[in-house]
PDB file of N, CA and C in Angstrom:
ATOM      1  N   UNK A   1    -112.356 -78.036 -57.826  1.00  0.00           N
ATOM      2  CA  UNK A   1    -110.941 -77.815 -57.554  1.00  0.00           C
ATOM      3  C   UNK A   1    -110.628 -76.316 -57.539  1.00  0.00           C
ATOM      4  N   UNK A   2    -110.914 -75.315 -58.393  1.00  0.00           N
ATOM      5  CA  UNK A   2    -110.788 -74.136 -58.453  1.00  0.00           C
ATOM      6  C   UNK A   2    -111.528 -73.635 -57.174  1.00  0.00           C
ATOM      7  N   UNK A   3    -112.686 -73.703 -56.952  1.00  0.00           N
ATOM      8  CA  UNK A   3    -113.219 -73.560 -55.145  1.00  0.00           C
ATOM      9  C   UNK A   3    -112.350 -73.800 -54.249  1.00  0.00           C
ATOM     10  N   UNK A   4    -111.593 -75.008 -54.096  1.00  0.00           N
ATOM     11  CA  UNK A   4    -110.718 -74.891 -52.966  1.00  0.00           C
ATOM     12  C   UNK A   4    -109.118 -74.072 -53.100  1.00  0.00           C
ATOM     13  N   UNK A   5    -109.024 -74.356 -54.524  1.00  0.00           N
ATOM     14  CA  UNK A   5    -107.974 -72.898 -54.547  1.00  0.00           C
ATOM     15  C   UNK A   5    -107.717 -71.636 -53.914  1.00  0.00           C
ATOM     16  N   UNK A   6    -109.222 -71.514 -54.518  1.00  0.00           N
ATOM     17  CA  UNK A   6    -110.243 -69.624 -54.441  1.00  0.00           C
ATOM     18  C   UNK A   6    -109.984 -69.866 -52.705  1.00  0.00           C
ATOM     19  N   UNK A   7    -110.367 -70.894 -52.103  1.00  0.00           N
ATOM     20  CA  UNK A   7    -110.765 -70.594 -50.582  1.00  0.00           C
ATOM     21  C   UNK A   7    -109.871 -70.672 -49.684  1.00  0.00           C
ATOM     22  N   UNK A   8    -108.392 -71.094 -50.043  1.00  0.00           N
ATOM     23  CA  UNK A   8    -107.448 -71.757 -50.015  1.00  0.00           C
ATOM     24  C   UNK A   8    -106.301 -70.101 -49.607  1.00  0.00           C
ATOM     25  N   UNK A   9    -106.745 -69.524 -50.810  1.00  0.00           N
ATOM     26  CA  UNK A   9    -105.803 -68.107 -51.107  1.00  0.00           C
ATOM     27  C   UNK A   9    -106.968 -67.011 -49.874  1.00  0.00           C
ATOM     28  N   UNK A  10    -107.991 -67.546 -49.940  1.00  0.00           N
ATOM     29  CA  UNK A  10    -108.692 -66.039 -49.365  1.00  0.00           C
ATOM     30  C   UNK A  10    -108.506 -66.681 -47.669  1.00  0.00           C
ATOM     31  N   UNK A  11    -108.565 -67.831 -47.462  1.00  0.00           N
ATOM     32  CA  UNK A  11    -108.286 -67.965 -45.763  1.00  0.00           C
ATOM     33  C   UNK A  11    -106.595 -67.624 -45.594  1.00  0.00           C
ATOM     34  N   UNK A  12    -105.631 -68.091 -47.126  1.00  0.00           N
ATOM     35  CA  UNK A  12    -104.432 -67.468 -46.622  1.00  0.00           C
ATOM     36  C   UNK A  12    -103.808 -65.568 -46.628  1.00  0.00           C
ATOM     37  N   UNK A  13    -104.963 -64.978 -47.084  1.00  0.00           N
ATOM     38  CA  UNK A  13    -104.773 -63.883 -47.005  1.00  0.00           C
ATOM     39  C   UNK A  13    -105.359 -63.385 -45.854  1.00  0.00           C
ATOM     40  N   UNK A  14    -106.651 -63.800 -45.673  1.00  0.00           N
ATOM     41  CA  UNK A  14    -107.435 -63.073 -44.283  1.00  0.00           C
ATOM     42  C   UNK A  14    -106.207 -63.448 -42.877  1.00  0.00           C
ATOM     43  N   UNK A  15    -105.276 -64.630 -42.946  1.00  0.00           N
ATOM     44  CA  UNK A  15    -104.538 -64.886 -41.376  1.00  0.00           C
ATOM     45  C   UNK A  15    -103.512 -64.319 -41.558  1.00  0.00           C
ATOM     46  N   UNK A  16    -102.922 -63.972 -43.089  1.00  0.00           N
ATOM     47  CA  UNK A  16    -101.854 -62.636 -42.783  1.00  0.00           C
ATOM     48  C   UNK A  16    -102.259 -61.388 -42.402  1.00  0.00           C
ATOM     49  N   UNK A  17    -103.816 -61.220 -43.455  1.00  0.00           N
ATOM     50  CA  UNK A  17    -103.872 -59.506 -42.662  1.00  0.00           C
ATOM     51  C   UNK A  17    -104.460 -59.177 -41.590  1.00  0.00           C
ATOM     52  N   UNK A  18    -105.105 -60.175 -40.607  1.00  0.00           N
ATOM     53  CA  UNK A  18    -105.549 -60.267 -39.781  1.00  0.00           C
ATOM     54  C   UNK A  18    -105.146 -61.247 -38.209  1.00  0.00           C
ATOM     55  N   UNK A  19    -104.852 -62.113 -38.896  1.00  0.00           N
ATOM     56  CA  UNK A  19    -103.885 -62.797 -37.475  1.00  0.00           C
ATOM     57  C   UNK A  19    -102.784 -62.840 -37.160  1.00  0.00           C
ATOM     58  N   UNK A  20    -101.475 -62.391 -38.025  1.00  0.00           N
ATOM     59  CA  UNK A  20    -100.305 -62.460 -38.234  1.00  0.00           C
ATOM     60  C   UNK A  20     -99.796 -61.273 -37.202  1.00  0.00           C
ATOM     61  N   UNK A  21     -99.034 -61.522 -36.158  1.00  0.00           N
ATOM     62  CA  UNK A  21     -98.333 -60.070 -35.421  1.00  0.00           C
ATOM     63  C   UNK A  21     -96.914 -59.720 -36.266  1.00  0.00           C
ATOM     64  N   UNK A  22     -97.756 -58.522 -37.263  1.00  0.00           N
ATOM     65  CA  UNK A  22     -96.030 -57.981 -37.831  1.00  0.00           C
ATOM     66  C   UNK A  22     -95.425 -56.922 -36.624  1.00  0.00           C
ATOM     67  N   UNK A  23     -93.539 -57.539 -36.674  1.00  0.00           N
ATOM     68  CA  UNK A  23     -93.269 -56.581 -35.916  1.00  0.00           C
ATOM     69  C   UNK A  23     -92.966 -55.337 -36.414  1.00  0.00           C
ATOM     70  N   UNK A  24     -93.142 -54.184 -35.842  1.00  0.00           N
ATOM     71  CA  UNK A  24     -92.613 -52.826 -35.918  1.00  0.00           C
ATOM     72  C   UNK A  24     -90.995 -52.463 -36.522  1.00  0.00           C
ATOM     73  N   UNK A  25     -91.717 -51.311 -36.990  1.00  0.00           N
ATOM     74  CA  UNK A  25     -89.716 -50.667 -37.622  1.00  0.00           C
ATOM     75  C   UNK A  25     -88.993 -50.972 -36.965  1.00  0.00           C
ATOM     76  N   UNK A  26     -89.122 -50.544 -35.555  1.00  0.00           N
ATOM     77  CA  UNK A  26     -88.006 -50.529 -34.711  1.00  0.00           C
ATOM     78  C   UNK A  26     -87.920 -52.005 -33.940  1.00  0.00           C
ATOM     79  N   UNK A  27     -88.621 -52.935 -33.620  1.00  0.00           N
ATOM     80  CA  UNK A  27     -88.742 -54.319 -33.219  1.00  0.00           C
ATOM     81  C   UNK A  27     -87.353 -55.047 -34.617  1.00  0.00           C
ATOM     82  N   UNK A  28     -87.880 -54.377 -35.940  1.00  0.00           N
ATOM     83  CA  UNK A  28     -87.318 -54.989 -37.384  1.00  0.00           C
ATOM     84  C   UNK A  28     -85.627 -54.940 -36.972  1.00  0.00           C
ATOM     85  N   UNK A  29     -85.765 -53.559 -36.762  1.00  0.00           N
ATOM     86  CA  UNK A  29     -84.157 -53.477 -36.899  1.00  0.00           C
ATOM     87  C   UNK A  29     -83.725 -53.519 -35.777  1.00  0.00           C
ATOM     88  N   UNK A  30     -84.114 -53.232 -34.668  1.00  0.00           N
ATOM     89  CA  UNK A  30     -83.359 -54.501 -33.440  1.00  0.00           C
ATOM     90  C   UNK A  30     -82.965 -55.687 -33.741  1.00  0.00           C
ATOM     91  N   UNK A  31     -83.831 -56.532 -33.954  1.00  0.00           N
ATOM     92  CA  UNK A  31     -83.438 -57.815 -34.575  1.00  0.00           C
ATOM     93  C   UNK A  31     -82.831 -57.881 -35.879  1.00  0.00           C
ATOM     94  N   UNK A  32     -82.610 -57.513 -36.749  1.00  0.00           N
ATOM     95  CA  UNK A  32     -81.676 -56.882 -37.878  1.00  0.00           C
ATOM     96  C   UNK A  32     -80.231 -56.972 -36.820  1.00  0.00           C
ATOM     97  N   UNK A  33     -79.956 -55.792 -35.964  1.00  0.00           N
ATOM     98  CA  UNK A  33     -79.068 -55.652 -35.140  1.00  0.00           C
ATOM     99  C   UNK A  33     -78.340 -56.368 -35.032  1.00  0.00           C
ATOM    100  N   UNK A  34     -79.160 -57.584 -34.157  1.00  0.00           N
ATOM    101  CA  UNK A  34     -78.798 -58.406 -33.085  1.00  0.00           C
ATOM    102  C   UNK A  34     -77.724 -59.730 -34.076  1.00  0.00           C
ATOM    103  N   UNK A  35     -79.171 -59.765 -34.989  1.00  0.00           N
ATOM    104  CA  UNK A  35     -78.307 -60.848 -36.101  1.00  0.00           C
ATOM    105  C   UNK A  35     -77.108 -60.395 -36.895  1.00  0.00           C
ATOM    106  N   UNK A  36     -76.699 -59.205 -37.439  1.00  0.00           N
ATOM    107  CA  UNK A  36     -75.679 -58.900 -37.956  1.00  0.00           C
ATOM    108  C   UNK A  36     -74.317 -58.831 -36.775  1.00  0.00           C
ATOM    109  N   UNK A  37     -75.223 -58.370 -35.707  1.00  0.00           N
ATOM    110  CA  UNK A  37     -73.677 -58.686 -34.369  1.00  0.00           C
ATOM    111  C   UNK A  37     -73.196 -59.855 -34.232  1.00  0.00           C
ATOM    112  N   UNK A  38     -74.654 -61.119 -34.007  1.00  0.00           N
ATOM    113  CA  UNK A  38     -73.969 -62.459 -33.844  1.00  0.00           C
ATOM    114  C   UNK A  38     -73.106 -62.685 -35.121  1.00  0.00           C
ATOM    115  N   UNK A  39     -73.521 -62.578 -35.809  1.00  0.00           N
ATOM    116  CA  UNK A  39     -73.024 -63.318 -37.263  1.00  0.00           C
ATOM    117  C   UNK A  39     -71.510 -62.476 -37.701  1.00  0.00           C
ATOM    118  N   UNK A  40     -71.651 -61.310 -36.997  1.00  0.00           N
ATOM    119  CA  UNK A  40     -69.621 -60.642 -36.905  1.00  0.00           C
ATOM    120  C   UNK A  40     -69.289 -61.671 -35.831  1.00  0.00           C
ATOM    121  N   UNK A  41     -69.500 -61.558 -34.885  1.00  0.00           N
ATOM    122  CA  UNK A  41     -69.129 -62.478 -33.551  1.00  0.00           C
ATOM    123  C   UNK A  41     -68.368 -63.793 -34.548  1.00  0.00           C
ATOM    124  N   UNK A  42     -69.560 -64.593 -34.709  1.00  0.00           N
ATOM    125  CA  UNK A  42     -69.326 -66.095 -35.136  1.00  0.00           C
ATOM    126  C   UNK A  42     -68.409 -66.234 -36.052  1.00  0.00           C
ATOM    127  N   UNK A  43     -67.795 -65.177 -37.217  1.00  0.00           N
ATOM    128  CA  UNK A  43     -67.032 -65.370 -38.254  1.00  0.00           C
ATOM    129  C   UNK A  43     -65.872 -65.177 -37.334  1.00  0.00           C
ATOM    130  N   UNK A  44     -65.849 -64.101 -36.653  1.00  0.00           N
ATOM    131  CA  UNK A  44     -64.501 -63.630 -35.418  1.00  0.00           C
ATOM    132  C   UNK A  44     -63.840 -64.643 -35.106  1.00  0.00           C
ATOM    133  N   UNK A  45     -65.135 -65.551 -34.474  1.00  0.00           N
ATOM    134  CA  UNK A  45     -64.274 -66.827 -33.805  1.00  0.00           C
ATOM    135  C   UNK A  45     -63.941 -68.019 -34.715  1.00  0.00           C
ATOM    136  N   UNK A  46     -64.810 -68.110 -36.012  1.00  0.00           N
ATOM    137  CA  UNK A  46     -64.437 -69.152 -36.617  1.00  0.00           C
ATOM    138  C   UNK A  46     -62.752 -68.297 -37.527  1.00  0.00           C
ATOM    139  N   UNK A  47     -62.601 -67.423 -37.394  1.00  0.00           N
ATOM    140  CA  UNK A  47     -61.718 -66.887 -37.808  1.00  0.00           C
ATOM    141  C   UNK A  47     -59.973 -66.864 -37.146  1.00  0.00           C
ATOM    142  N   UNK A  48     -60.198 -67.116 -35.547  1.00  0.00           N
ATOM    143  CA  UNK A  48     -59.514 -67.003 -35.024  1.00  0.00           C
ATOM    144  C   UNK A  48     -59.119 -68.110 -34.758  1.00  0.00           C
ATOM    145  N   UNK A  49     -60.001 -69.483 -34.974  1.00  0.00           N
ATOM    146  CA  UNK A  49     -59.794 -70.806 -34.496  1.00  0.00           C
ATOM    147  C   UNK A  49     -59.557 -71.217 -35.833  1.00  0.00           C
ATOM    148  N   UNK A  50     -59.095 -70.627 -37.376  1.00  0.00           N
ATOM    149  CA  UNK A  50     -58.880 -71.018 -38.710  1.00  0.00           C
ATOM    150  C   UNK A  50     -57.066 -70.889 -38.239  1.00  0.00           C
ATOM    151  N   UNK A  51     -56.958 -69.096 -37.788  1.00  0.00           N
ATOM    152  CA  UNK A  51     -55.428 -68.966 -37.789  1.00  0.00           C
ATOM    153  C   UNK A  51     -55.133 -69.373 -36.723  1.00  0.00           C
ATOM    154  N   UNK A  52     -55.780 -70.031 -35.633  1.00  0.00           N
ATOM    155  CA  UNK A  52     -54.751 -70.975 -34.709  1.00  0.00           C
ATOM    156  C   UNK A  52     -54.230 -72.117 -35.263  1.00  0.00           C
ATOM    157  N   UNK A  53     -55.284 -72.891 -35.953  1.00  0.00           N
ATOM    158  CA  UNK A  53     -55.279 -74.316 -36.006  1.00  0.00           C
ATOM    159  C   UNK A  53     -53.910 -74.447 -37.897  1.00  0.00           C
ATOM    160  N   UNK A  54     -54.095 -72.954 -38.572  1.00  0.00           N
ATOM    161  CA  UNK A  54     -53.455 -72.851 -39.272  1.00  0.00           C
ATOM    162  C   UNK A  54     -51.403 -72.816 -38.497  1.00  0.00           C
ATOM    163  N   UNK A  55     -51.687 -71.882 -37.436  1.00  0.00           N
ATOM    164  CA  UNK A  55     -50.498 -71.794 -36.731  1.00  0.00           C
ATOM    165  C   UNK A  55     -49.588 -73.172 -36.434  1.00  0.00           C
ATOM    166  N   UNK A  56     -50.667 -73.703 -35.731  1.00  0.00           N
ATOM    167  CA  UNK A  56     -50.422 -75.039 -35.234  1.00  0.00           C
ATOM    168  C   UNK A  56     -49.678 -75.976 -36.719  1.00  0.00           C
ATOM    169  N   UNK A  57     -50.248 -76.339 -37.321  1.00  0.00           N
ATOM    170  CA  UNK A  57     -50.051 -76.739 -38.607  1.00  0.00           C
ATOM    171  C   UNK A  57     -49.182 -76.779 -38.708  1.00  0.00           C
ATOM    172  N   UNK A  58     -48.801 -75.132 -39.535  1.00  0.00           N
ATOM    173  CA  UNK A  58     -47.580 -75.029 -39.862  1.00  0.00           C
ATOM    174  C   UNK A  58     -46.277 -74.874 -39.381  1.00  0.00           C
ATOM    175  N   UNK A  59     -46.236 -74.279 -37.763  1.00  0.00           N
ATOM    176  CA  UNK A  59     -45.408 -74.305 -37.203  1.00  0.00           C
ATOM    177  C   UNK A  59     -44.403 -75.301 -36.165  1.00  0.00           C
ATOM    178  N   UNK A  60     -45.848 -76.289 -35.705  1.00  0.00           N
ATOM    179  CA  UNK A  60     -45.675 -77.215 -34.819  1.00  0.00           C
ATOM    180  C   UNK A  60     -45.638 -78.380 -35.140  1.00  0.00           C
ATOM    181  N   UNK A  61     -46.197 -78.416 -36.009  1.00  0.00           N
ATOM    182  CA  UNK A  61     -46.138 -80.108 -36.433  1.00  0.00           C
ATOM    183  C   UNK A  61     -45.695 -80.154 -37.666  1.00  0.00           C
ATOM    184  N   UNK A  62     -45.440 -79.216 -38.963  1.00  0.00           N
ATOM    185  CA  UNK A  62     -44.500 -79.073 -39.997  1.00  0.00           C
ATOM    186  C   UNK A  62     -43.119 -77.772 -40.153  1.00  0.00           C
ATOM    187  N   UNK A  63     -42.435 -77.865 -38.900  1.00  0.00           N
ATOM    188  CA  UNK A  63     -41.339 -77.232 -38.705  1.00  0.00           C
ATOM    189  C   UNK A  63     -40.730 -76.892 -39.814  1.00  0.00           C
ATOM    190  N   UNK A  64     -40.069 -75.927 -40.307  1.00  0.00           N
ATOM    191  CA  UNK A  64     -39.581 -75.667 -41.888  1.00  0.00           C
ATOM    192  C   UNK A  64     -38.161 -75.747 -41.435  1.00  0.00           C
TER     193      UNK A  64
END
């Protein structure tokens, strides 16, 4: 059992340091980028469709 451990950890180390494509600094934070833009984007709109549907609510269908 300890053999297939041992062989277990050394085939999972040899396909990170050897087969694995890490991307680059700049590949990193492109995509870093990209995801912090969508993810402003997506709150934007879930934001804007909170104070419509809030509008609606309160104005249109519970008239004060």
């Amino acid at each position: 059992m300890f053999k297939t451990i041992t062989n277990y950890c050394k085939e999972s180390y040899d396909e990170l340091v050897h087969k694995v494509s890490w991307p680059t600094r700049s590949e990193l934070s492109g995509s870093a980028v990209a995801v912090l833009t969508a993810s402003l984007l997506i709150a934007l709109v879930v934001f804007l469709m909170d104070s419509a549907f809030q509008f609606i609510m309160e104005d249109v269908i519970y008239p004060h």
